[in-house]
Protein backbone atom coordinates (compact mmCIF):
# COMPACT_ATOMS: atom_id res chain seq x y z
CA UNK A 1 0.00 0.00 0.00
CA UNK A 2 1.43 3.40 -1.09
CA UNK A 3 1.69 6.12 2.06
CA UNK A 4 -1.31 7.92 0.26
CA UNK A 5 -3.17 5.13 0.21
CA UNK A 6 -2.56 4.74 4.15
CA UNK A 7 -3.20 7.96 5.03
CA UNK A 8 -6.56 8.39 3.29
CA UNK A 9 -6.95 5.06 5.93
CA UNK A 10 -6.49 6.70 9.19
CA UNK A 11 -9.93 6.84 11.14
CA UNK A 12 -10.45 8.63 13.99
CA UNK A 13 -9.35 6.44 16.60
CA UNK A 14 -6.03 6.41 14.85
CA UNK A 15 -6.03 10.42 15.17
CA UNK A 16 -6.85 9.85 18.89
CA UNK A 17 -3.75 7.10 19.51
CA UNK A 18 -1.24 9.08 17.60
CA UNK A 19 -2.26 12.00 20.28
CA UNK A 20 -2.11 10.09 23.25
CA UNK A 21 1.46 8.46 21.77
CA UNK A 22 2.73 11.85 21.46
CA UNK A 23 1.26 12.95 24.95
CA UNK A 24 3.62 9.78 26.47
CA UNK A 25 6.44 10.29 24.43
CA UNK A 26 6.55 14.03 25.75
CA UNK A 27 5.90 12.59 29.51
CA UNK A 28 8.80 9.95 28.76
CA UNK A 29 11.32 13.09 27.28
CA UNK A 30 10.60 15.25 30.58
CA UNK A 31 9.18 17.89 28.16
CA UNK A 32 6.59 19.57 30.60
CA UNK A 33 5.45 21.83 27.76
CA UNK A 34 4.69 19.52 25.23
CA UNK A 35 2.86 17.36 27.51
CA UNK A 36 0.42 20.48 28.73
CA UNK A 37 0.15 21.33 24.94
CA UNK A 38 -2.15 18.45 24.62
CA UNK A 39 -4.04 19.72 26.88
CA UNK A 40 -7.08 22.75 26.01
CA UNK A 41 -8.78 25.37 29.00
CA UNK A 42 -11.97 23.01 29.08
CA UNK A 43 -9.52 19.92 29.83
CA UNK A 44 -10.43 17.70 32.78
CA UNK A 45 -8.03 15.55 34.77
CA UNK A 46 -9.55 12.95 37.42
CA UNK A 47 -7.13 11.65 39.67
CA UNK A 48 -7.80 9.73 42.94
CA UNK A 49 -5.75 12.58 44.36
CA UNK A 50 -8.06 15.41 42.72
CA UNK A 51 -9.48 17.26 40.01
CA UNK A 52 -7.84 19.30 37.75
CA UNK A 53 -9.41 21.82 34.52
CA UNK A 54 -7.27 23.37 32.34
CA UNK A 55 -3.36 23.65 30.94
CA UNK A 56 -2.82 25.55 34.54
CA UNK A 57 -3.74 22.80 37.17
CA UNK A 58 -2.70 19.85 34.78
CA UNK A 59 0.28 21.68 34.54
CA UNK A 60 0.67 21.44 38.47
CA UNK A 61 -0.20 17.60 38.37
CA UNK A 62 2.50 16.85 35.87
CA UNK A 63 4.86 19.11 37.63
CA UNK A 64 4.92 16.99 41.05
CA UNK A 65 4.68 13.32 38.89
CA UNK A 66 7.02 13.87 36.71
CA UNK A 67 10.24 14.48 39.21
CA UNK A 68 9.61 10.74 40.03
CA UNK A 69 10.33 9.97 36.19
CA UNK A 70 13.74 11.28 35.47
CA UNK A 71 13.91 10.86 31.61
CA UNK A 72 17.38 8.67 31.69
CA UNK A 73 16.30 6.76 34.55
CA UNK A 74 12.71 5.82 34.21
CA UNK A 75 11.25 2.00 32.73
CA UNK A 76 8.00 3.16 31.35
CA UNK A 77 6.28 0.19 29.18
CA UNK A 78 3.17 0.45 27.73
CA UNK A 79 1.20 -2.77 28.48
CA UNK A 80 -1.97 -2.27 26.37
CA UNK A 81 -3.48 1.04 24.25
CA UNK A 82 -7.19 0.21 22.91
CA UNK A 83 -8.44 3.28 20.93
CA UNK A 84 -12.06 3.68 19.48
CA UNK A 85 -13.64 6.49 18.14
CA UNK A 86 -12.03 9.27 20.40
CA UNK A 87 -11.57 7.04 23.33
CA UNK A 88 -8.17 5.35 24.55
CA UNK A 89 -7.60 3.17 27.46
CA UNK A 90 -4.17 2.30 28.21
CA UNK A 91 -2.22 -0.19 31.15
CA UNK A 92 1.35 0.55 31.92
CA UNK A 93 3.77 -0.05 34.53
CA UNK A 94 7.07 1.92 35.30
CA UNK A 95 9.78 1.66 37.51
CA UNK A 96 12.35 5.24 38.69
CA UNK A 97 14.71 5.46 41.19
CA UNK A 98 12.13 7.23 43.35
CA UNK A 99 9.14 5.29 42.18
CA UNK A 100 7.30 1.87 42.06
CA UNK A 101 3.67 1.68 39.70
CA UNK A 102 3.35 -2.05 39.27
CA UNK A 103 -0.15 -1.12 37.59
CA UNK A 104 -1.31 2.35 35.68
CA UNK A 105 -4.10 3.11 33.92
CA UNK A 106 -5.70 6.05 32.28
CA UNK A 107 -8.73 6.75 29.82
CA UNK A 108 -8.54 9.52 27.10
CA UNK A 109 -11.22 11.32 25.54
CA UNK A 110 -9.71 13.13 22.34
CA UNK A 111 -11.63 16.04 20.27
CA UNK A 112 -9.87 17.75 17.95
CA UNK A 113 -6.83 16.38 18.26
CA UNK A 114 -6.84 17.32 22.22
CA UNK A 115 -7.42 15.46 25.86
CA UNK A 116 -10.56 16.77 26.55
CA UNK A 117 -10.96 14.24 29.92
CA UNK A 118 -8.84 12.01 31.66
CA UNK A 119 -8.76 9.44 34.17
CA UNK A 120 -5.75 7.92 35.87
CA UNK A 121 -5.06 5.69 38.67
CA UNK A 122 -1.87 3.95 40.00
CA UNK A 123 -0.77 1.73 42.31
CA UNK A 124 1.90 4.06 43.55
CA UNK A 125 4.97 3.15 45.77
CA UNK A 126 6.94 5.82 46.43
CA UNK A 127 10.92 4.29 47.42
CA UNK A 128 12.86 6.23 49.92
């Protein structure tokens, strides 16, 4: 199949991966901006910890999680990704010198090539 031919193939759950694989990918690099760039003012993040709305309090989630994920020191793996039609679910484990999740999860909802709402939870073990 020719690349044209592909592209003219991607649906809309593909759209919605491809976001949430660049929204890890910016997580894994430590690049705080790019990670809140995926992010819009009507954004919703559910944590067991709280509720945050918009690029300002993400921003403050993602501030405090990611010093546990040092980008050269981190084992992030991406156990499973299911997307369908602007949904995603993944399961992932990681491992930092700070940090134990033995189980992750978190569930997208993409519009317009965004995270409109989020859900995460983690079995979190936090190493002295």
């Amino acid at each position: 199949m020719k690349n044209a031919d592909a592209a003219q193939l991607i649906t809309k759950s593909d759209a919605s991966e491809n976001v949430i694989l660049h929204h890890l990918g910016s997580f894994r690099d430590n690049d705080l901006q790019a990670v809140i760039s995926d992010y819009t003012n009507e954004s919703v993040l559910i944590t067991e910890g709280g509720t945050y709305k918009g690029p300002e309090e993400i921003k403050g989630f993602f501030t405090d999680l990611m010093v546990h994920f040092p980008k050269q020191d981190s084992d992030f793996k991406l156990d499973k990704l299911v997307a369908k039609e602007g949904m995603v679910y993944i399961i992932w484990h990681a491992k930092t010198p700070s940090l134990e999740v033995p189980l992750g999860s978190d569930t997208f909802i993409v519009k317009d090539g965004k995270i409109f709402q989020q859900t995460f939870v983690g079995q979190m073990k936090f190493i002295n």
